[in-house]
Protein backbone atom coordinates (compact mmCIF):
# COMPACT_ATOMS: atom_id res chain seq x y z
CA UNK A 1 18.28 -2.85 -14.13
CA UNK A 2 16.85 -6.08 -12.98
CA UNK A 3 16.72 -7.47 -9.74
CA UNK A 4 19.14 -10.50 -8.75
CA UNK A 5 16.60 -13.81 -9.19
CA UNK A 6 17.29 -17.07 -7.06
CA UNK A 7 15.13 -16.28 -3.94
CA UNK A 8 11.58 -16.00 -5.45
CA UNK A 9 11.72 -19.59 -7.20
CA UNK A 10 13.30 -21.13 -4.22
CA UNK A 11 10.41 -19.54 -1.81
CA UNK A 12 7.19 -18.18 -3.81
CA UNK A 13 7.67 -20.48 -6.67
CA UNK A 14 8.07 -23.92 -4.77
CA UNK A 15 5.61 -22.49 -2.71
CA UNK A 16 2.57 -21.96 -5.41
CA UNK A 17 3.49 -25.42 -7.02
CA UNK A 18 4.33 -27.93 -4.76
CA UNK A 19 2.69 -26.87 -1.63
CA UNK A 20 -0.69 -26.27 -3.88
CA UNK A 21 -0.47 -29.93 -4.91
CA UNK A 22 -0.22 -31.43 -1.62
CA UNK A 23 -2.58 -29.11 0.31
CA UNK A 24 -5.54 -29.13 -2.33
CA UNK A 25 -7.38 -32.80 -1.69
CA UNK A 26 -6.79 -31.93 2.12
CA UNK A 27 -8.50 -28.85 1.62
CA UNK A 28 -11.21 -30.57 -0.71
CA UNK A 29 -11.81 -33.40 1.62
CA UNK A 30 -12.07 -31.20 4.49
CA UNK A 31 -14.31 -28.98 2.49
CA UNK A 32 -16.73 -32.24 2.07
CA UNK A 33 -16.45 -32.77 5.88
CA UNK A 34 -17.95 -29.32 6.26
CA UNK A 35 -20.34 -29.14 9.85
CA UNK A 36 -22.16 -27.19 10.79
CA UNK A 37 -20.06 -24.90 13.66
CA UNK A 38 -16.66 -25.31 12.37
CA UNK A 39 -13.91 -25.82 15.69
CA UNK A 40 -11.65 -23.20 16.15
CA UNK A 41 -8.42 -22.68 14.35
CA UNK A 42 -4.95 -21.07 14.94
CA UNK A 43 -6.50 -18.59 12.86
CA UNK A 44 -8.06 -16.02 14.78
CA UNK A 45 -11.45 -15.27 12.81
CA UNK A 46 -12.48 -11.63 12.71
CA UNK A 47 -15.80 -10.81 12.20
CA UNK A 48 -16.70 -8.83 9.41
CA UNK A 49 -20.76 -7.66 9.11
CA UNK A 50 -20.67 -8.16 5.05
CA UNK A 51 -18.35 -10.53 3.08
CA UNK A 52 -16.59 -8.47 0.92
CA UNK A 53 -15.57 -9.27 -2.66
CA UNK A 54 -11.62 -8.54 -2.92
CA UNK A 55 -10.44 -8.94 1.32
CA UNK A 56 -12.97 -11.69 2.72
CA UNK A 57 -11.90 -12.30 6.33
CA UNK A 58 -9.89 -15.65 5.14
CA UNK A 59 -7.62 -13.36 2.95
CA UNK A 60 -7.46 -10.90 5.49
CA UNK A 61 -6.63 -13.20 8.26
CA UNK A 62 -3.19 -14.83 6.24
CA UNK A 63 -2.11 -10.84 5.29
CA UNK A 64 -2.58 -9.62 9.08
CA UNK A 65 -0.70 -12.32 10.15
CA UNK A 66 1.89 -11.90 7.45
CA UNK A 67 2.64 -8.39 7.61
CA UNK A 68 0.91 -7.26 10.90
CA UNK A 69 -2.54 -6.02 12.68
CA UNK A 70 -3.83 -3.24 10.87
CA UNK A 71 -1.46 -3.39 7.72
CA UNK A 72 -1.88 -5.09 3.96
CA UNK A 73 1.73 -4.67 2.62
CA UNK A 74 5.39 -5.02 4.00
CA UNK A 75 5.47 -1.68 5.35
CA UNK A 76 4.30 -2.73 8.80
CA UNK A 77 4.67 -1.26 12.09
CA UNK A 78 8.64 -0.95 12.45
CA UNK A 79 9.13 0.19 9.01
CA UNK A 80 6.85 3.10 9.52
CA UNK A 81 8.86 3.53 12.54
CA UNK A 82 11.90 4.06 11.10
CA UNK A 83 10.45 6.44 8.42
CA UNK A 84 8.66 8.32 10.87
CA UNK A 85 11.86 11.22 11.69
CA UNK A 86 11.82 11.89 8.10
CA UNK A 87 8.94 14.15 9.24
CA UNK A 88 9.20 15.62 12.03
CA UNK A 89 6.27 15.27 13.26
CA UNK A 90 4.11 15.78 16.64
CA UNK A 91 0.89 16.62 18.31
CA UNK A 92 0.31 19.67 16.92
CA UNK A 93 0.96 18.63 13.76
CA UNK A 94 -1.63 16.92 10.80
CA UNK A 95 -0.88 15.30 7.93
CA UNK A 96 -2.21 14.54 4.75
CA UNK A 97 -2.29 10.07 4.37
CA UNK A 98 -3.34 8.34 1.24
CA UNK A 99 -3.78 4.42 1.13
CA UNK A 100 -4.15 4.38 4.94
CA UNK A 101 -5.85 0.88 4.43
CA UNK A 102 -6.84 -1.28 7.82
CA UNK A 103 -5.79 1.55 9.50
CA UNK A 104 -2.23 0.02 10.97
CA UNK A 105 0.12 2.96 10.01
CA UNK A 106 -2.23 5.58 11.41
CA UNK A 107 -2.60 3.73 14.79
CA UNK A 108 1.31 3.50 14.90
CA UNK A 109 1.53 7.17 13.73
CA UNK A 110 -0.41 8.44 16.45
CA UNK A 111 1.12 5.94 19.09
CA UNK A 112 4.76 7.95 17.78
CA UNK A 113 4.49 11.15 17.01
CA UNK A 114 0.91 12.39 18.69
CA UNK A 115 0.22 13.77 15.14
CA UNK A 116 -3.51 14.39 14.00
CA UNK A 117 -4.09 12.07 10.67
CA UNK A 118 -6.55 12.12 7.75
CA UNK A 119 -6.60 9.19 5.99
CA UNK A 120 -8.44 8.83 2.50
CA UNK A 121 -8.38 4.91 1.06
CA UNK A 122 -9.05 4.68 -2.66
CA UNK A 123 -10.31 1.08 -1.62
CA UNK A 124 -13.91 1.02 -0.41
CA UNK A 125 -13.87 -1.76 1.26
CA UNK A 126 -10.18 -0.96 2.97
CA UNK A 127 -11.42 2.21 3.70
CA UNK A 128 -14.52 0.83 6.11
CA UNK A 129 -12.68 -1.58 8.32
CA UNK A 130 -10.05 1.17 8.27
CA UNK A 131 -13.08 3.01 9.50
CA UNK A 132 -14.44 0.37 12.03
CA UNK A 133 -10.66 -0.44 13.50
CA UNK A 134 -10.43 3.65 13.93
CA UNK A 135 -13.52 3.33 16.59
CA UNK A 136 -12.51 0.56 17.80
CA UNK A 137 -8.90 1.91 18.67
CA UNK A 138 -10.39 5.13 19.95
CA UNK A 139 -9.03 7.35 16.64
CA UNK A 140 -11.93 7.98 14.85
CA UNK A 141 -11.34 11.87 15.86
CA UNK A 142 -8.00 11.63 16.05
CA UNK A 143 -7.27 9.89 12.53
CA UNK A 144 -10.27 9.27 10.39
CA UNK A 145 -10.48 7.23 7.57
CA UNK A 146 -12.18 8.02 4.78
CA UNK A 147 -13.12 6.69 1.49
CA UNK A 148 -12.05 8.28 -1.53
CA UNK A 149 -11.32 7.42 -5.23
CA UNK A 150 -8.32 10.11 -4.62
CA UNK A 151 -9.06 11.11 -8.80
CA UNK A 152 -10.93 14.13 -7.69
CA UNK A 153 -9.34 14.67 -4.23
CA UNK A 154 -8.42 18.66 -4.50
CA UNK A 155 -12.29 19.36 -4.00
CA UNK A 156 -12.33 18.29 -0.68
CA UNK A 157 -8.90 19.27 0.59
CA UNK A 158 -8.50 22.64 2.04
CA UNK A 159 -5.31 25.23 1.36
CA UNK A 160 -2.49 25.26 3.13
CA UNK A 161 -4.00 22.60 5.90
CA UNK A 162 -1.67 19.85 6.29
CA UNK A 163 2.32 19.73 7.59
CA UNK A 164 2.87 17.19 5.74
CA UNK A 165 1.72 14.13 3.37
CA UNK A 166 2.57 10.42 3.26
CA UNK A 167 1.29 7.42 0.31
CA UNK A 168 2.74 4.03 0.37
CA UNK A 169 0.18 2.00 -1.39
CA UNK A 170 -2.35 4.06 -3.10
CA UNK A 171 -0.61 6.45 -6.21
CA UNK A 172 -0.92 3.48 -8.60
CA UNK A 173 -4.43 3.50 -8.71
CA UNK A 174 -4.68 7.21 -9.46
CA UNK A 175 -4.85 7.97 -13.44
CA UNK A 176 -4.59 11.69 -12.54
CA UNK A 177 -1.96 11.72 -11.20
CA UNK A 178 -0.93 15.28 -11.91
CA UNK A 179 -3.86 17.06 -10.79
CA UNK A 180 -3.81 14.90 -7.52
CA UNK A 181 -0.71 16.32 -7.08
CA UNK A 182 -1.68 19.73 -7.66
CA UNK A 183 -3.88 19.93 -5.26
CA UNK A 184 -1.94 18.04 -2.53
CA UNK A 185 0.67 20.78 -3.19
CA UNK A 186 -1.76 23.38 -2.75
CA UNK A 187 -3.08 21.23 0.58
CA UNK A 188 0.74 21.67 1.94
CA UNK A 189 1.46 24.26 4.25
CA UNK A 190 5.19 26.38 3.46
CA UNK A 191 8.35 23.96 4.47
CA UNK A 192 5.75 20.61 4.75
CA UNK A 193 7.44 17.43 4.02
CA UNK A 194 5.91 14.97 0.99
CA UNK A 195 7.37 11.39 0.84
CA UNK A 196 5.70 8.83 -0.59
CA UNK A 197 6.69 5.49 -2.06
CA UNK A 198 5.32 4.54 -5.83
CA UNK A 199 5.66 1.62 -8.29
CA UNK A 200 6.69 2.80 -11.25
CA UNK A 201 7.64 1.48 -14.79
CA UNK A 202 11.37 1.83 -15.41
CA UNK A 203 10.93 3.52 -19.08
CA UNK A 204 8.43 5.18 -21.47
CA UNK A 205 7.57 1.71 -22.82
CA UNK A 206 4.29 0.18 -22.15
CA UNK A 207 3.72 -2.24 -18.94
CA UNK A 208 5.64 -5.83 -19.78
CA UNK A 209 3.43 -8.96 -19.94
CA UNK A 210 4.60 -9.81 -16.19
CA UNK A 211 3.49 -6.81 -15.03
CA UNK A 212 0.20 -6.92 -16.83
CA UNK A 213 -0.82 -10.01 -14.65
CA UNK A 214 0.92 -8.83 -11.30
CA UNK A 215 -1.96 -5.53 -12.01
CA UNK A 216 -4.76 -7.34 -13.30
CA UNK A 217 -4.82 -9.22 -9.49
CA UNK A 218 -5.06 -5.69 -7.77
CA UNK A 219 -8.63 -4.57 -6.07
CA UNK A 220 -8.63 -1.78 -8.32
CA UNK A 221 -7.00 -0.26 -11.86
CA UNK A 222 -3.66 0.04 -12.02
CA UNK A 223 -2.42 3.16 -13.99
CA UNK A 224 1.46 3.10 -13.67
CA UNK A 225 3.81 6.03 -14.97
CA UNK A 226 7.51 5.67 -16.00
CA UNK A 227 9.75 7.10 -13.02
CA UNK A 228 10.93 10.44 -15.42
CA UNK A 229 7.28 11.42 -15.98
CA UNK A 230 6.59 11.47 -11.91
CA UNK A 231 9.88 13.37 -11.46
CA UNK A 232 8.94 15.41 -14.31
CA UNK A 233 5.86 16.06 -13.36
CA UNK A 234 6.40 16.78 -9.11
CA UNK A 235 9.71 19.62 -10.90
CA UNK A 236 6.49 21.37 -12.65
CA UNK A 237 5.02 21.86 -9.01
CA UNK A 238 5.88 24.39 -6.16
CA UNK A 239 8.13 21.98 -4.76
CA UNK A 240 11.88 21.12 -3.95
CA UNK A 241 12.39 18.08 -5.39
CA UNK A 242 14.55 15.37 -4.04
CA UNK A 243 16.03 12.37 -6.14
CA UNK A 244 14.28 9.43 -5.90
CA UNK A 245 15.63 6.51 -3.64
CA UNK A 246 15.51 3.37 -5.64
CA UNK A 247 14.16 0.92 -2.79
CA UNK A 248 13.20 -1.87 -5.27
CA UNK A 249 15.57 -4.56 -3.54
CA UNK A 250 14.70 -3.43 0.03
CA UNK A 251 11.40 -3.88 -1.38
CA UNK A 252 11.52 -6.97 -2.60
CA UNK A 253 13.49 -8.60 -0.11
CA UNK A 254 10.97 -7.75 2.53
CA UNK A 255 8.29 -9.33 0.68
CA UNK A 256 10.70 -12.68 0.58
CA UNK A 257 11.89 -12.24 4.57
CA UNK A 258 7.99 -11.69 5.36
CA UNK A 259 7.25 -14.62 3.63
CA UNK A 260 9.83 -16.87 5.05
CA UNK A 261 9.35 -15.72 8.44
CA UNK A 262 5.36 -16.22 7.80
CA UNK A 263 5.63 -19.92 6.91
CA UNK A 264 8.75 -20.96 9.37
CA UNK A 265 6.06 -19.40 12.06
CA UNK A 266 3.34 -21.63 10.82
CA UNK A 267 2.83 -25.49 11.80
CA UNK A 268 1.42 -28.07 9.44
CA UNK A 269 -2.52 -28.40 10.74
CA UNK A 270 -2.42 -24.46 9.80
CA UNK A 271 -1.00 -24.90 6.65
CA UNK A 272 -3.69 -27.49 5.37
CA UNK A 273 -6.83 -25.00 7.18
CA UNK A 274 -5.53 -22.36 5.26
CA UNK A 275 -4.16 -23.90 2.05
CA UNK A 276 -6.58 -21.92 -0.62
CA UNK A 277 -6.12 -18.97 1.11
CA UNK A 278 -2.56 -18.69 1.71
CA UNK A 279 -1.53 -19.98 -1.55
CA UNK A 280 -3.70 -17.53 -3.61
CA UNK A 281 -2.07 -14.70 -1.48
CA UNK A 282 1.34 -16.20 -2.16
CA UNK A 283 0.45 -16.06 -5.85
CA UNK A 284 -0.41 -12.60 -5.56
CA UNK A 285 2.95 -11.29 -4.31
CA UNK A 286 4.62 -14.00 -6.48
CA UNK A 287 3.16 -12.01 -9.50
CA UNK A 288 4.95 -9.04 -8.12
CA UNK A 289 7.95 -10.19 -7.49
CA UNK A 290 7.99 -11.46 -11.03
CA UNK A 291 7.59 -8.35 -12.41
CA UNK A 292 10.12 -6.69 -10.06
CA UNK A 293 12.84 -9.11 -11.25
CA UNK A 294 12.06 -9.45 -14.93
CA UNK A 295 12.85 -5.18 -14.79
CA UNK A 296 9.07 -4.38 -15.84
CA UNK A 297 8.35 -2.60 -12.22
CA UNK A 298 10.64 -0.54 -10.32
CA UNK A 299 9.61 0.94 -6.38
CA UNK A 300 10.96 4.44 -6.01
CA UNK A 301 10.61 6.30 -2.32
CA UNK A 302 9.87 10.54 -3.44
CA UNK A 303 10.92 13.05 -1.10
CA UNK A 304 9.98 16.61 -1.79
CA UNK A 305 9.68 19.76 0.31
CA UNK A 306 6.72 22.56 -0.41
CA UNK A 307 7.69 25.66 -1.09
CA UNK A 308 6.87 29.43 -1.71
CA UNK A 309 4.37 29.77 -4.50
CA UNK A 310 6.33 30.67 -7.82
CA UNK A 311 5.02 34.18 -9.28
CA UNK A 312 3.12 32.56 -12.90
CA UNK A 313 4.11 33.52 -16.09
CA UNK A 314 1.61 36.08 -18.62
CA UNK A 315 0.97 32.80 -20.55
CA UNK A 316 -0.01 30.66 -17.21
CA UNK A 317 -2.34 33.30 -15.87
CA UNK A 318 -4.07 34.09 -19.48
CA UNK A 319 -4.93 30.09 -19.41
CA UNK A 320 -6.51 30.59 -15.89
CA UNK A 321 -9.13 32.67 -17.57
């Protein structure tokens, strides 16, 4: 089922058209003023050894202040928090993160629950400023980051090693996705808690237009699979599977609230510093939104819990050999 439209025209859509039209020949003329040492702006500038190609500091600056220090998406700080029981976790504890990206939900994971973290971030470039904001934080023991495609990730996780996993924005760039999740099952110790939260399409037809352009934007390949192949495919596992909570509308309306409360927060001389960059990121999420309310892309929260191995069948073992 689609998601109720209105919102996204009346905020992301005005937004990319309008707003573009009047900030551009500010931004142009400024950009012809250009000196030397530029004055300070509200922007805080972080500096970054190497420009990278897909989060330059200018992007990175708009999404920290849009969803929070350390974080890329709407599941910031007090989100995580509220998650966070669903695990039980603590300081003896460790668990299993994929997509830990700037390294936010670690630092608030650890500031929680105590619980040791290892992080692996498909992203390279995520995955070293997750890296350099882990030393800077004093977590580089305690939760490292570390970069990892996630395709082949069984051959460097160990059996039975982790209390528990958590992905919120990572799955979609796995192809793999079943033998990732073999071996994460296998990396789960008895009773260990798996939740993660996945885009997925809502049937076994291919991707819609609209959600062809929302994945062509991502820093990596998008390789999406319709919700009853995941669920399928996590049944097939050693695993107690829980039905999916549909969270596309929370979803979405936490992209709109972070937007609104991003821009009411913002005063016009920030606006025209930042017009390139905060209109291209407003595109981005505008393309997902789309896709979210034209019923090509659905957001479904997994919860599953690991269980005894199952004795395998005559036919199961024979294909082992």
């Amino acid at each position: 089922m689609a998601v109720a439209k209105g919102k996204s025209d009346g905020l992301i859509g005005k937004l990319t058209g309008s707003f573009r039209k009047k900030t551009k020949p500010a931004a142009k003329k400024a950009a012809k003023k250009a000196e030397p040492q530029k004055p300070d702006t509200p922007f805080e500038k972080k500096e970054r050894p190497i420009e990278p190609v897909n989060w330059p500091a200018d992007r990175l600056n708009v999404i920290e202040k849009l969803w929070g220090t350390g974080y890329t998406t709407p599941d910031g700080a007090e989100r995580i928090k509220q998650v966070l029981p669903l695990l039980h976790l603590n300081e003896k504890k460790s668990i299993l993160l994929l997509g830990p990206g700037l390294g936010g939900i670690c630092e608030t994971m650890v500031e929680e629950t105590g619980v040791w973290i290892t992080g692996y971030e498909p992203d390279k470039e995520l995955a070293r400023f997750g890296q350099e904001g882990m030393k800077k934080a004093g977590l580089h023991k305690k939760s490292p980051i570390r970069f990892d495609p996630l395709e082949d990730l069984g051959k460097r996780l160990k059996p039975k090693s982790y209390d528990a996993m958590v992905a919120f924005d990572a799955l979609h760039f796995v192809k793999d996705k079943k033998a990732l999740f073999e071996a994460i099952t296998d990396a789960l110790r008895i009773n260990s808690e798996m939740m993660f939260v996945a885009y997925v399409l809502p049937d076994t037809n291919p991707p819609s237009k609209k959600v062809d352009i929302w994945a062509k934007h991502q820093s990596l390949p998008v390789h999406l699979w319709p919700a009853e192949a995941m669920l399928a495919m996590l049944k097939s596992l050693d695993l107690d599977v829980r039905p999916p909570e549909d969270v596309t509308r929370d979803y979405r309306n936490r992209v709109l609230q972070g937007w609104m409360n991003f821009l009411s927060g913002m005063k016009r001389d920030e606006l025209l510093d930042k017009a390139a960059d905060v209109v291209g990121e407003c595109e981005t999420w505008a393309d997902l939104i789309t896709a979210i309310d034209t019923g090509g892309l659905k957001v479904l929260r997994f919860n599953c819990i690991r269980l005894q191995e199952r004795r395998k069948s005559v036919e199961e073992l024979m294909a082992q050999t």
